[in-house]
PDB file of N, CA and C in Angstrom:
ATOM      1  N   UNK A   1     107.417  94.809 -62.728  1.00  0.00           N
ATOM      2  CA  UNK A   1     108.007  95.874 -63.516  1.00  0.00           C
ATOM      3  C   UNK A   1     107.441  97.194 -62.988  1.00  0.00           C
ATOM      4  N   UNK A   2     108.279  98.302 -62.730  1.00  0.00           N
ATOM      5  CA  UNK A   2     107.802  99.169 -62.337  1.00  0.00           C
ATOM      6  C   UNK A   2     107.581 100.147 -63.487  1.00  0.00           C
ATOM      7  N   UNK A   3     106.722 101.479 -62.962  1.00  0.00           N
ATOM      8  CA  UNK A   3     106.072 102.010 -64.300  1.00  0.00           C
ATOM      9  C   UNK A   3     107.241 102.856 -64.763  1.00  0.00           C
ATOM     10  N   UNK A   4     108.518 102.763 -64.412  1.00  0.00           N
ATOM     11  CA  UNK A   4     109.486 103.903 -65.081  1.00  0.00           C
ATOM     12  C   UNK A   4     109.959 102.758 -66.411  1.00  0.00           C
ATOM     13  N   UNK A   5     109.988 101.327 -65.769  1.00  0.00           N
ATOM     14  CA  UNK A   5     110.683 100.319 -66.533  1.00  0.00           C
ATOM     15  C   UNK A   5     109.547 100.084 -68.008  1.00  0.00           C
ATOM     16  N   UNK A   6     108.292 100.175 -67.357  1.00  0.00           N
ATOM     17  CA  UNK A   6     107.253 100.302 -68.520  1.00  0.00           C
ATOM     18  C   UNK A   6     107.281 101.543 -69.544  1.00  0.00           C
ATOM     19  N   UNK A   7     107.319 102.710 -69.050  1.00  0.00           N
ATOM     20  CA  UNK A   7     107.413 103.875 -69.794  1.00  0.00           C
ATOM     21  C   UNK A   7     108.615 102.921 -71.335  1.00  0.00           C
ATOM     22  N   UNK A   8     109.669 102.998 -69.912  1.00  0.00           N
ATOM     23  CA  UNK A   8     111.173 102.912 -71.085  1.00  0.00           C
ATOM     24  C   UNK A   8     110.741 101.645 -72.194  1.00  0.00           C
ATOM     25  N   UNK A   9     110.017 100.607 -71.588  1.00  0.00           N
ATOM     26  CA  UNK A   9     109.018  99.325 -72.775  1.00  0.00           C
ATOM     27  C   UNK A   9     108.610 100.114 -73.621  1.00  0.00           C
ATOM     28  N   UNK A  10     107.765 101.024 -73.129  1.00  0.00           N
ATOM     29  CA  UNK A  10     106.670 101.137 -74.182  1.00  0.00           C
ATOM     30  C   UNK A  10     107.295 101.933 -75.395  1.00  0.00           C
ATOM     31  N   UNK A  11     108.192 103.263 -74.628  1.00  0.00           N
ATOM     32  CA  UNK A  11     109.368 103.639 -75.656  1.00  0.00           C
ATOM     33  C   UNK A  11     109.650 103.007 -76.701  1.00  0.00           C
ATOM     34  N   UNK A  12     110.290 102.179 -76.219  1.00  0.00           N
ATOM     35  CA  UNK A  12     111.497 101.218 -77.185  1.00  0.00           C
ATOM     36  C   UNK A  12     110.184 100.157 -78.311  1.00  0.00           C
ATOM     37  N   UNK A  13     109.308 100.092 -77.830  1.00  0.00           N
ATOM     38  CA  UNK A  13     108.221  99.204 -78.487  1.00  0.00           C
ATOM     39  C   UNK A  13     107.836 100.679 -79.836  1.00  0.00           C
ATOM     40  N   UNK A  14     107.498 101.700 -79.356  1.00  0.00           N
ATOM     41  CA  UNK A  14     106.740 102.311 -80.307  1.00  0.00           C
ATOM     42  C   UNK A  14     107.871 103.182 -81.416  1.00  0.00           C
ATOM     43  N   UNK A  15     109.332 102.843 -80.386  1.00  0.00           N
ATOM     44  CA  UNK A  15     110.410 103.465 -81.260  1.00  0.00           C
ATOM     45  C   UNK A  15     110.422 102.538 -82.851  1.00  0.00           C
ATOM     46  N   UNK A  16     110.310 101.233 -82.439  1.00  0.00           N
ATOM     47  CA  UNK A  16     110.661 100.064 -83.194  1.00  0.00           C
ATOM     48  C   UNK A  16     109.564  99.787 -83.959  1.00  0.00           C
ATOM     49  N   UNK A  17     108.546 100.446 -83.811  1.00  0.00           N
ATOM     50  CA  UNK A  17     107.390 100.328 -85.011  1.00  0.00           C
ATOM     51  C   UNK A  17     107.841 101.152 -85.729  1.00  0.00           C
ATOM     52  N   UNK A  18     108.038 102.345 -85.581  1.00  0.00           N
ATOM     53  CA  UNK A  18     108.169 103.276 -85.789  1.00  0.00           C
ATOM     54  C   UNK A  18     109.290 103.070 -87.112  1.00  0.00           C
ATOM     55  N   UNK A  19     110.507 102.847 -87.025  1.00  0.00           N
ATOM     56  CA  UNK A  19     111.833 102.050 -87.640  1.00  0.00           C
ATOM     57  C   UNK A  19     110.660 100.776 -88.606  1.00  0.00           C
ATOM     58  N   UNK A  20     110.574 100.038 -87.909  1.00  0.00           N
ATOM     59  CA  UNK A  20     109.776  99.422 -88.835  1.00  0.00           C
ATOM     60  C   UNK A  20     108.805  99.375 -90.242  1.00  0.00           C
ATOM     61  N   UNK A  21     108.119 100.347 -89.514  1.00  0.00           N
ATOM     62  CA  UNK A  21     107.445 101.332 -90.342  1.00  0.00           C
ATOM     63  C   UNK A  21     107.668 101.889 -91.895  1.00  0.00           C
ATOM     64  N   UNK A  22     109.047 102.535 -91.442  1.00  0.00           N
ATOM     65  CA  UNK A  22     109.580 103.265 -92.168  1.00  0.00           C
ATOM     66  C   UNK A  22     110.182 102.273 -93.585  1.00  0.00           C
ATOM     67  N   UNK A  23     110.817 101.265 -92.637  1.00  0.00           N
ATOM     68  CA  UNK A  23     111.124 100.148 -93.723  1.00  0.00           C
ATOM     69  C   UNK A  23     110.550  99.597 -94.575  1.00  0.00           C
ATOM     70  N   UNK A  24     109.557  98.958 -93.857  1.00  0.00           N
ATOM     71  CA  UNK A  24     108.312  98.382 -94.863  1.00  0.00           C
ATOM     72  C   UNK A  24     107.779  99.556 -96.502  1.00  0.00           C
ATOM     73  N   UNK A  25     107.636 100.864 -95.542  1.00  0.00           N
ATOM     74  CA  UNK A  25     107.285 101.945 -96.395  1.00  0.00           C
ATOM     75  C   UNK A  25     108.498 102.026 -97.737  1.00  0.00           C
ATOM     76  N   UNK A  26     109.680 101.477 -97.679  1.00  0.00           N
ATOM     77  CA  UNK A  26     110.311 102.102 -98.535  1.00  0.00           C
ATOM     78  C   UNK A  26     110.835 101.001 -99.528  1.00  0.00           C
ATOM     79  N   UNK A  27     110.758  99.540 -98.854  1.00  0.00           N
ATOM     80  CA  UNK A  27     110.117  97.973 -99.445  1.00  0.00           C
ATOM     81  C   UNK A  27     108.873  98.059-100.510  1.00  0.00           C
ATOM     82  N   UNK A  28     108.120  98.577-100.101  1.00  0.00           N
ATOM     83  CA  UNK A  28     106.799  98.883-100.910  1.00  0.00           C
ATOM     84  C   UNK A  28     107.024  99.725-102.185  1.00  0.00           C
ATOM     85  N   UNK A  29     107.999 100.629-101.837  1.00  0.00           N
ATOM     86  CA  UNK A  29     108.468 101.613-102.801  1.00  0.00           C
ATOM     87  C   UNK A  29     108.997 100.912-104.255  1.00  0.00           C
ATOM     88  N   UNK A  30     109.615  99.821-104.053  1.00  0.00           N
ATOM     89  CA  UNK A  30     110.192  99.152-105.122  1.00  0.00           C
ATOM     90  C   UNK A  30     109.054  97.566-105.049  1.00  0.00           C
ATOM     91  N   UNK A  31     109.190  97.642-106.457  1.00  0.00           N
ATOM     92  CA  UNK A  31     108.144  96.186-106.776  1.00  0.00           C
ATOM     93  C   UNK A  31     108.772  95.305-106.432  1.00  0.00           C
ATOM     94  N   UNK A  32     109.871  95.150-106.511  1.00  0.00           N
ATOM     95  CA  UNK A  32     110.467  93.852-107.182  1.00  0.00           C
ATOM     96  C   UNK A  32     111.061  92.827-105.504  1.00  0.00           C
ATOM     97  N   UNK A  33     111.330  94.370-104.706  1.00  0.00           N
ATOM     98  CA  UNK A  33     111.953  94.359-102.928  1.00  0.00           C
ATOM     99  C   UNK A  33     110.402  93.496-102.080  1.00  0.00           C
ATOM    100  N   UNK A  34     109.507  94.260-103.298  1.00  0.00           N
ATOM    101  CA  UNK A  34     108.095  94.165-102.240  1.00  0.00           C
ATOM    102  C   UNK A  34     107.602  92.734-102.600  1.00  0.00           C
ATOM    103  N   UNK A  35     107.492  92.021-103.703  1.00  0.00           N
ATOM    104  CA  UNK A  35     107.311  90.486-104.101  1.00  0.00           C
ATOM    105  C   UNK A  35     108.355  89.918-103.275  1.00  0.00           C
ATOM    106  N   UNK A  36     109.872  89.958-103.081  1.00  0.00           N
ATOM    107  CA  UNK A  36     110.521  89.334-102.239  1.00  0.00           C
ATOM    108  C   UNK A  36     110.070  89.744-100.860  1.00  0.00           C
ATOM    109  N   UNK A  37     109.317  89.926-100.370  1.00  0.00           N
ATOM    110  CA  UNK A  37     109.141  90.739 -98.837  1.00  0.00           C
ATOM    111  C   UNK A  37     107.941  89.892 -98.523  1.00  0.00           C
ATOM    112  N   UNK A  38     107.312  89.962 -99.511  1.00  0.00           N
ATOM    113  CA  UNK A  38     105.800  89.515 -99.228  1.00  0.00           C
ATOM    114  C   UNK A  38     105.802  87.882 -99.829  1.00  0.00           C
ATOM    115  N   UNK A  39     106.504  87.057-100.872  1.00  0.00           N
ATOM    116  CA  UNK A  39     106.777  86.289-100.764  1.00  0.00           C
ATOM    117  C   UNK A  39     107.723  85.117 -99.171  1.00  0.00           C
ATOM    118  N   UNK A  40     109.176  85.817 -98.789  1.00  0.00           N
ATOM    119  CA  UNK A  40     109.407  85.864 -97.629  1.00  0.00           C
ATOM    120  C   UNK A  40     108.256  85.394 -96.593  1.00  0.00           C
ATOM    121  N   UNK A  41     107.421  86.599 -96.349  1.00  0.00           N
ATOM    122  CA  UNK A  41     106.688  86.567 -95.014  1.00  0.00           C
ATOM    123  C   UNK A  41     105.532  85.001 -95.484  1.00  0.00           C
ATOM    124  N   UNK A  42     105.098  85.113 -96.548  1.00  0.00           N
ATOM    125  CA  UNK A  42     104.924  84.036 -97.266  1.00  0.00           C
ATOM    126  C   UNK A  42     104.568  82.834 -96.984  1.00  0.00           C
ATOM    127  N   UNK A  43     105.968  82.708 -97.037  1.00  0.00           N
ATOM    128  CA  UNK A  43     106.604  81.165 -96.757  1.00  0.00           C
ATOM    129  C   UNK A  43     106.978  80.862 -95.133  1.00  0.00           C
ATOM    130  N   UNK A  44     107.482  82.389 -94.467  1.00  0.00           N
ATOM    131  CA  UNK A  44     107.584  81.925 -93.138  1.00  0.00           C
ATOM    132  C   UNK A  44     106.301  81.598 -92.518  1.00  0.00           C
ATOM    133  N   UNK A  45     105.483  82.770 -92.851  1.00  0.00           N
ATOM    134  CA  UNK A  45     104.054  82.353 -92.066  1.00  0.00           C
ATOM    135  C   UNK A  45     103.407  81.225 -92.040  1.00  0.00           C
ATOM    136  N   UNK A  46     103.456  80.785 -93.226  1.00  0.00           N
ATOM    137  CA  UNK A  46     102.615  79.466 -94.015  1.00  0.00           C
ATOM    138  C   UNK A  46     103.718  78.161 -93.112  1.00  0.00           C
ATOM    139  N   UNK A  47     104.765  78.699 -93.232  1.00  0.00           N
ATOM    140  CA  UNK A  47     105.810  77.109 -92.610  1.00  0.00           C
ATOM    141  C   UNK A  47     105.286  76.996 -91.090  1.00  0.00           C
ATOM    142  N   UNK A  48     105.529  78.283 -90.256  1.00  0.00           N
ATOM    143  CA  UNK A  48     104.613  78.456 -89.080  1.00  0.00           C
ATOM    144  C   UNK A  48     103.329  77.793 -88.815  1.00  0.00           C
ATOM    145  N   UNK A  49     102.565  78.119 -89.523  1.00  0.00           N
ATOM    146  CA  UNK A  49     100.917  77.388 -89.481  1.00  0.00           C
ATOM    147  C   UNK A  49     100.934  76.118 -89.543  1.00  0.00           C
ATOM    148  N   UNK A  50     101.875  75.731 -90.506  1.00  0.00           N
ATOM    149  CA  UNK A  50     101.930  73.800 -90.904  1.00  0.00           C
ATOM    150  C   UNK A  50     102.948  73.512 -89.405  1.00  0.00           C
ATOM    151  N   UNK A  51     103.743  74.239 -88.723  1.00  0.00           N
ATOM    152  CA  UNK A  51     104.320  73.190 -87.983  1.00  0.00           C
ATOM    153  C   UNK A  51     103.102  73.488 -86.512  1.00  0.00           C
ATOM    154  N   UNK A  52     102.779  74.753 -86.552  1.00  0.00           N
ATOM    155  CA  UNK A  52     101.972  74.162 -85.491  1.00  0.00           C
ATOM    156  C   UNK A  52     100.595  73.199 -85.848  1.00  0.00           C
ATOM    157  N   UNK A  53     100.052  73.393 -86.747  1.00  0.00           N
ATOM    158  CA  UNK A  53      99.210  72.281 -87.299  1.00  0.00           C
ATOM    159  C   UNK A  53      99.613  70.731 -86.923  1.00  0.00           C
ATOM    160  N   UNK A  54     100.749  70.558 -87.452  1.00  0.00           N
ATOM    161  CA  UNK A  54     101.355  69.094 -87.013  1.00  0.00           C
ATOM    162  C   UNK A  54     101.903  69.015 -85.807  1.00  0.00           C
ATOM    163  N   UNK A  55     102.191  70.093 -84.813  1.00  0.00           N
ATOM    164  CA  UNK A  55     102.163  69.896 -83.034  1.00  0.00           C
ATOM    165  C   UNK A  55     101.146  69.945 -82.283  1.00  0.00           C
ATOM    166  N   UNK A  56      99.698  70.079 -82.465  1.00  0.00           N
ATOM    167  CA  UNK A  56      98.597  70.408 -82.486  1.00  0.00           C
ATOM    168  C   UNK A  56      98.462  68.764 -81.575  1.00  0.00           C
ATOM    169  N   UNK A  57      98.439  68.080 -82.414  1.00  0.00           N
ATOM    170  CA  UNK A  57      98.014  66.309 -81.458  1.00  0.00           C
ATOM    171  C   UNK A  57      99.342  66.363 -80.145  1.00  0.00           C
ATOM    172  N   UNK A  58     100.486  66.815 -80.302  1.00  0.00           N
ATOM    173  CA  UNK A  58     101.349  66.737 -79.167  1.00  0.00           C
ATOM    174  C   UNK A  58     101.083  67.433 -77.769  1.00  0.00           C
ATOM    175  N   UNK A  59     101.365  66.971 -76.693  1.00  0.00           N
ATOM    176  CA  UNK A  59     101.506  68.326 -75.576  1.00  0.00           C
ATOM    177  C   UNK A  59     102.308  69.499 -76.407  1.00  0.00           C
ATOM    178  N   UNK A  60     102.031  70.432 -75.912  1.00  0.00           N
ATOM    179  CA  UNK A  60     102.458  71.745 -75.882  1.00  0.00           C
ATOM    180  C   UNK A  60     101.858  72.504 -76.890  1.00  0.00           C
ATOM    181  N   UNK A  61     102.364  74.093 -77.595  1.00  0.00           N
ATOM    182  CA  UNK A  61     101.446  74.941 -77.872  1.00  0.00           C
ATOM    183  C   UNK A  61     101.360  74.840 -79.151  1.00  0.00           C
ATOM    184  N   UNK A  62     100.946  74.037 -80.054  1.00  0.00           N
ATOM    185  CA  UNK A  62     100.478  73.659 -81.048  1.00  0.00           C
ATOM    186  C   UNK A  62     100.152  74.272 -81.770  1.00  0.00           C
ATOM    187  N   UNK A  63      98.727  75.152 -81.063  1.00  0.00           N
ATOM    188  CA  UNK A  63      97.706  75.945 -81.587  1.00  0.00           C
ATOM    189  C   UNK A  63      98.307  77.677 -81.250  1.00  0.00           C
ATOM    190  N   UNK A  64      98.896  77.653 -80.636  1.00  0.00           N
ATOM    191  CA  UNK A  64      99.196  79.375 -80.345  1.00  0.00           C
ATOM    192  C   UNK A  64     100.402  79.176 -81.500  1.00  0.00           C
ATOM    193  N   UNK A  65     100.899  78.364 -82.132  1.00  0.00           N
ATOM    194  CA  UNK A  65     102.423  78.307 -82.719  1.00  0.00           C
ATOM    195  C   UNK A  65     101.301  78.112 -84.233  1.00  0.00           C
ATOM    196  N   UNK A  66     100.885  77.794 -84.441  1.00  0.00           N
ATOM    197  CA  UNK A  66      99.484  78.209 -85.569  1.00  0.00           C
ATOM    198  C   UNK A  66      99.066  79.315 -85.737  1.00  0.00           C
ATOM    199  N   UNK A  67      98.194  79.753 -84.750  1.00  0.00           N
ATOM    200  CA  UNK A  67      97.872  81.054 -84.453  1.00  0.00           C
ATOM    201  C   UNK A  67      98.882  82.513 -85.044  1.00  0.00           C
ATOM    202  N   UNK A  68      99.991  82.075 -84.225  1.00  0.00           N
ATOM    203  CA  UNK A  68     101.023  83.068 -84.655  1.00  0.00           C
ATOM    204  C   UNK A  68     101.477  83.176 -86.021  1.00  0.00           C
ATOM    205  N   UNK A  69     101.493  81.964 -86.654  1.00  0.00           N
ATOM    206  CA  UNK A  69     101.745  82.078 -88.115  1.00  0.00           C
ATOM    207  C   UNK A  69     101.008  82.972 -88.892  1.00  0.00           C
ATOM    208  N   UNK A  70      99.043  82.454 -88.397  1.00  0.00           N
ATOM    209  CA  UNK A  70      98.316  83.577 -89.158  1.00  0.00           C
ATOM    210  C   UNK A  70      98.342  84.667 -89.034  1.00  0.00           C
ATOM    211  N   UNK A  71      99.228  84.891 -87.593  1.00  0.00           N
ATOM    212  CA  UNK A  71      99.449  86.557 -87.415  1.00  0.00           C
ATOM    213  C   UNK A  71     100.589  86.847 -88.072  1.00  0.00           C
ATOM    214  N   UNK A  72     101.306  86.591 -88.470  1.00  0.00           N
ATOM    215  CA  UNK A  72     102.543  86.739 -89.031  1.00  0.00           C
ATOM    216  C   UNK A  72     102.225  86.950 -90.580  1.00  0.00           C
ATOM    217  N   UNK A  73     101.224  86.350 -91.354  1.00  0.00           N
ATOM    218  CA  UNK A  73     100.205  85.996 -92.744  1.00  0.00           C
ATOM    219  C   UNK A  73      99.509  87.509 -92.550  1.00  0.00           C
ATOM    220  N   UNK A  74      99.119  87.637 -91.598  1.00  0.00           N
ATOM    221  CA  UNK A  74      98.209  88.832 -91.248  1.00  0.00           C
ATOM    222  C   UNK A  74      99.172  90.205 -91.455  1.00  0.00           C
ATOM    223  N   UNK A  75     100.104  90.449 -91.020  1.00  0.00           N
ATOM    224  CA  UNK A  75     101.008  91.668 -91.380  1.00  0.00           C
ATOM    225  C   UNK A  75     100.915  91.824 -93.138  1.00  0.00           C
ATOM    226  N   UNK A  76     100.788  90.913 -93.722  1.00  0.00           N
ATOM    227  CA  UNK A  76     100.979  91.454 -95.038  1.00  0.00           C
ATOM    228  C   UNK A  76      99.361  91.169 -95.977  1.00  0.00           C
ATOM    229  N   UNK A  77      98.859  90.204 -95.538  1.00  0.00           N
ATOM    230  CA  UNK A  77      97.627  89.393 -96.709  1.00  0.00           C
ATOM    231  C   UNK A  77      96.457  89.458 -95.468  1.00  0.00           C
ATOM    232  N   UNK A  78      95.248  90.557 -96.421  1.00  0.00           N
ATOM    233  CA  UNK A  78      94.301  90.634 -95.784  1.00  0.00           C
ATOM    234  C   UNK A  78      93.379  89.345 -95.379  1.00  0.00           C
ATOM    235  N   UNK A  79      93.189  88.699 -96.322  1.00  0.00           N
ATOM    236  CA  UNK A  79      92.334  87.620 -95.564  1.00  0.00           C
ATOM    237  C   UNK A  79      92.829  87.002 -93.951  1.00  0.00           C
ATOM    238  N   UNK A  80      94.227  86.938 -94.218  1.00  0.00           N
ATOM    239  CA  UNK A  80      94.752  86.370 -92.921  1.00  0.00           C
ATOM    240  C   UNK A  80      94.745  86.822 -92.280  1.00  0.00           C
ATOM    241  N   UNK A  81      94.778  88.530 -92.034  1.00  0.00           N
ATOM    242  CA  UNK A  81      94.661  88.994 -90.849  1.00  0.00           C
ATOM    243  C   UNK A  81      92.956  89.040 -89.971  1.00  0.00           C
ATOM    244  N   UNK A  82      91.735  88.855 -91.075  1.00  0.00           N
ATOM    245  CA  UNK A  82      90.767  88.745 -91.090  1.00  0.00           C
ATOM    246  C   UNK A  82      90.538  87.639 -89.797  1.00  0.00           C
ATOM    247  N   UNK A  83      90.919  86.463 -90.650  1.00  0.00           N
ATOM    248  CA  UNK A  83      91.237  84.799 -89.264  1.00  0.00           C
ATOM    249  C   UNK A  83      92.039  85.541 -88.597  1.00  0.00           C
ATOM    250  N   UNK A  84      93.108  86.201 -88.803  1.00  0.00           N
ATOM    251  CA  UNK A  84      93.702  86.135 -86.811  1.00  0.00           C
ATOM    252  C   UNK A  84      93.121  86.734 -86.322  1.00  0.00           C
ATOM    253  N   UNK A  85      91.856  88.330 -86.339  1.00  0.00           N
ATOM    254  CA  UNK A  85      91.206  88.433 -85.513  1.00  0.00           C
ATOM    255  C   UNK A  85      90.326  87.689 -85.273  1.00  0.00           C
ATOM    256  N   UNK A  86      89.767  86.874 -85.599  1.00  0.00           N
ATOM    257  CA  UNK A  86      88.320  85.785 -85.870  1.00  0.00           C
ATOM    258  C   UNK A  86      89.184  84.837 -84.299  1.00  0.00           C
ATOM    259  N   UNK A  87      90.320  84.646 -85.242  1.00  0.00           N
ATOM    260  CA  UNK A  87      90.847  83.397 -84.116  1.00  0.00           C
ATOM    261  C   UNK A  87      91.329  84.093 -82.707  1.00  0.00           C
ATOM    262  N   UNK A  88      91.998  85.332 -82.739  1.00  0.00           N
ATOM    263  CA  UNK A  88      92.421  86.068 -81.143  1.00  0.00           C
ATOM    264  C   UNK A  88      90.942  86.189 -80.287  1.00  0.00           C
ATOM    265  N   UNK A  89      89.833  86.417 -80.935  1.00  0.00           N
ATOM    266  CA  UNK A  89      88.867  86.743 -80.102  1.00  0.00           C
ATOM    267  C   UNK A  89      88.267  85.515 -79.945  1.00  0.00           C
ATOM    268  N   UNK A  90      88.220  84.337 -80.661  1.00  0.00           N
ATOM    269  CA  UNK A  90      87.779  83.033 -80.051  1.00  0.00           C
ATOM    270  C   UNK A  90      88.793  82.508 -78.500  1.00  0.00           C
ATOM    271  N   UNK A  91      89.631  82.936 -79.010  1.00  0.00           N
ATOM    272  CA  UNK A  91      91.191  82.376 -77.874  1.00  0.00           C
ATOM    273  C   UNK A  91      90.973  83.194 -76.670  1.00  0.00           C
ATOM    274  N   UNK A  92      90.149  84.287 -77.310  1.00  0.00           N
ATOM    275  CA  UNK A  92      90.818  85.025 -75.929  1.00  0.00           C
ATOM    276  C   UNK A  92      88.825  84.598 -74.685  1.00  0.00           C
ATOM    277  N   UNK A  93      87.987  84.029 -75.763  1.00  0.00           N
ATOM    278  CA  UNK A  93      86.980  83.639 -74.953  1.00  0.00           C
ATOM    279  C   UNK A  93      87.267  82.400 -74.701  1.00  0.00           C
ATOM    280  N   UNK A  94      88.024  81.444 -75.354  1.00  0.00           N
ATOM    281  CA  UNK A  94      88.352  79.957 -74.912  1.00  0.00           C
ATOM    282  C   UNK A  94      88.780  80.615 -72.512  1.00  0.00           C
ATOM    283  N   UNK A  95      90.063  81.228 -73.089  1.00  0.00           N
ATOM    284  CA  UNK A  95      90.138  81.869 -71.907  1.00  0.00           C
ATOM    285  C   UNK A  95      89.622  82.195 -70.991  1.00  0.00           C
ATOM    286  N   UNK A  96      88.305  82.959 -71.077  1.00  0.00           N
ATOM    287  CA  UNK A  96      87.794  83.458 -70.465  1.00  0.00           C
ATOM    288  C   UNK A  96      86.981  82.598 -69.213  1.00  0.00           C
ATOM    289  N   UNK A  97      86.608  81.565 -70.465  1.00  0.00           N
ATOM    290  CA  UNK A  97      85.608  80.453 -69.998  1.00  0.00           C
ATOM    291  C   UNK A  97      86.512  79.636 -68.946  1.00  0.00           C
ATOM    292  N   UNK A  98      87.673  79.268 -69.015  1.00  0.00           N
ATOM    293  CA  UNK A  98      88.654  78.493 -68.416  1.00  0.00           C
ATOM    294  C   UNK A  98      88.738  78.968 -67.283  1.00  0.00           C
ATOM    295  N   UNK A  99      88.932  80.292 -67.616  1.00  0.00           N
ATOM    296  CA  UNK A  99      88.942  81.728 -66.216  1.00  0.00           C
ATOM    297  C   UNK A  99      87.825  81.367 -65.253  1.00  0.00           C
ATOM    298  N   UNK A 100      86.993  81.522 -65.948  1.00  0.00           N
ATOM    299  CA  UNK A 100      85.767  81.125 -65.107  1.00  0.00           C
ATOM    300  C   UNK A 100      85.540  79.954 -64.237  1.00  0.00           C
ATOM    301  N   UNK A 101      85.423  78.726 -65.180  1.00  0.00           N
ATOM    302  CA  UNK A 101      85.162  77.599 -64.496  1.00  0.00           C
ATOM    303  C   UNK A 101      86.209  77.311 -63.199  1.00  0.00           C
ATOM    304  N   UNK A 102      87.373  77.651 -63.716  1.00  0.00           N
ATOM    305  CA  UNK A 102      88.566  77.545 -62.517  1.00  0.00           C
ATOM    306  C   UNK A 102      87.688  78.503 -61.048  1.00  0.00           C
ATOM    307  N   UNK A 103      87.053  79.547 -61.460  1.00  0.00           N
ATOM    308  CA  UNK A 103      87.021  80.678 -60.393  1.00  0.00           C
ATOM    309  C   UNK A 103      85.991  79.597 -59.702  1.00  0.00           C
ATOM    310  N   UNK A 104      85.032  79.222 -60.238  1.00  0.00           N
ATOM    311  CA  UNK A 104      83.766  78.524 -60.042  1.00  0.00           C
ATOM    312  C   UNK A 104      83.963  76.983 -59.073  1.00  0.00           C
ATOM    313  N   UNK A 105      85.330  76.476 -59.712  1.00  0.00           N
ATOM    314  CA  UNK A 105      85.831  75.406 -58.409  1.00  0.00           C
ATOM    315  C   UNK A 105      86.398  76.081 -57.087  1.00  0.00           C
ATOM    316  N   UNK A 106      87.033  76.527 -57.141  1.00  0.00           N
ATOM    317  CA  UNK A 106      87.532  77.180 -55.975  1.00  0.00           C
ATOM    318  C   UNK A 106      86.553  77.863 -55.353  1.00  0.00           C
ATOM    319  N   UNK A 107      85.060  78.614 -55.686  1.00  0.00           N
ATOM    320  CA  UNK A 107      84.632  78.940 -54.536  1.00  0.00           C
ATOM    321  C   UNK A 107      83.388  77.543 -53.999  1.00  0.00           C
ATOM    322  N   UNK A 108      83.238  76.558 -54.895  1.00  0.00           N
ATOM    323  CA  UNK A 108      82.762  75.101 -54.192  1.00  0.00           C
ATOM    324  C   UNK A 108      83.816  74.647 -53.425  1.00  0.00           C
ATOM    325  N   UNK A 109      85.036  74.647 -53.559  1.00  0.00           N
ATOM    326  CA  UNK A 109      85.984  74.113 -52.736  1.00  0.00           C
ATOM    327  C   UNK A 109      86.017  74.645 -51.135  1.00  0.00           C
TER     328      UNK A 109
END
C-alpha cells in the first residue's frame, strides 16, 4: 500500500469514528435506545466469546474469535475492556516469544 492509499485509510478510518461517535453520543441521549444498544452489544459480544470458547479445542482461531468478543464487551462494559487489555498485551507477548524462538532457529540453522 502506498502512503497516498494509507493517508486515504486513515481518512476514511477516522471519518467513521468520527460518524460513529456521534451516534453512540445521541443513543446515550435516550435511556430506553441506550438499554437496547448496550443490551444488543450484550448478547453479540457474549455469543462471540462462547463460540470462540467452544472453537478453542478445534484448529483454527478459537482464541482471537474469543478475544474479539471481549473487545466487542469492551466498547461498552468496563470490566471487559479491562480483560481485553490484560488479554491484547498477553497475545501480543505470546507473539513476541514465537517471534523470537522462530528468529533463534534460523540463525542455528
Amino acid at each position: 500500500m502506498d502512503a497516498g492509499a494509507r493517508r486515504t485509510a486513515g481518512n476514511v478510518a477516522a471519518g467513521a469514528r468520527r460518524v460513529a461517535g456521534g451516534a453512540r453520543e445521541r443513543i446515550r441521549s435516550v435511556p430506553a435506545a441506550d438499554r437496547v444498544y448496550r443490551t444488543g452489544v450484550g448478547v453479540v459480544g457474549g455469543g462471540t466469546v462462547l463460540l470462540g470458547l467452544a472453537l478453542i479445542p478445534l484448529p483454527g482461531p478459537g482464541s482471537l474469535i474469543a478475544l474479539g468478543g471481549v473487545a466487542l464487551l469492551g466498547t461498552e462494559f468496563e470490566p471487559a475492556r479491562r480483560v481485553s487489555v490484560k488479554a491484547n498485551a498477553a497475545a501480543r507477548r505470546a507473539a513476541a516469544a514465537v517471534k523470537d524462538r522462530r528468529a533463534r532457529r534460523r540463525e542455528q540453522a
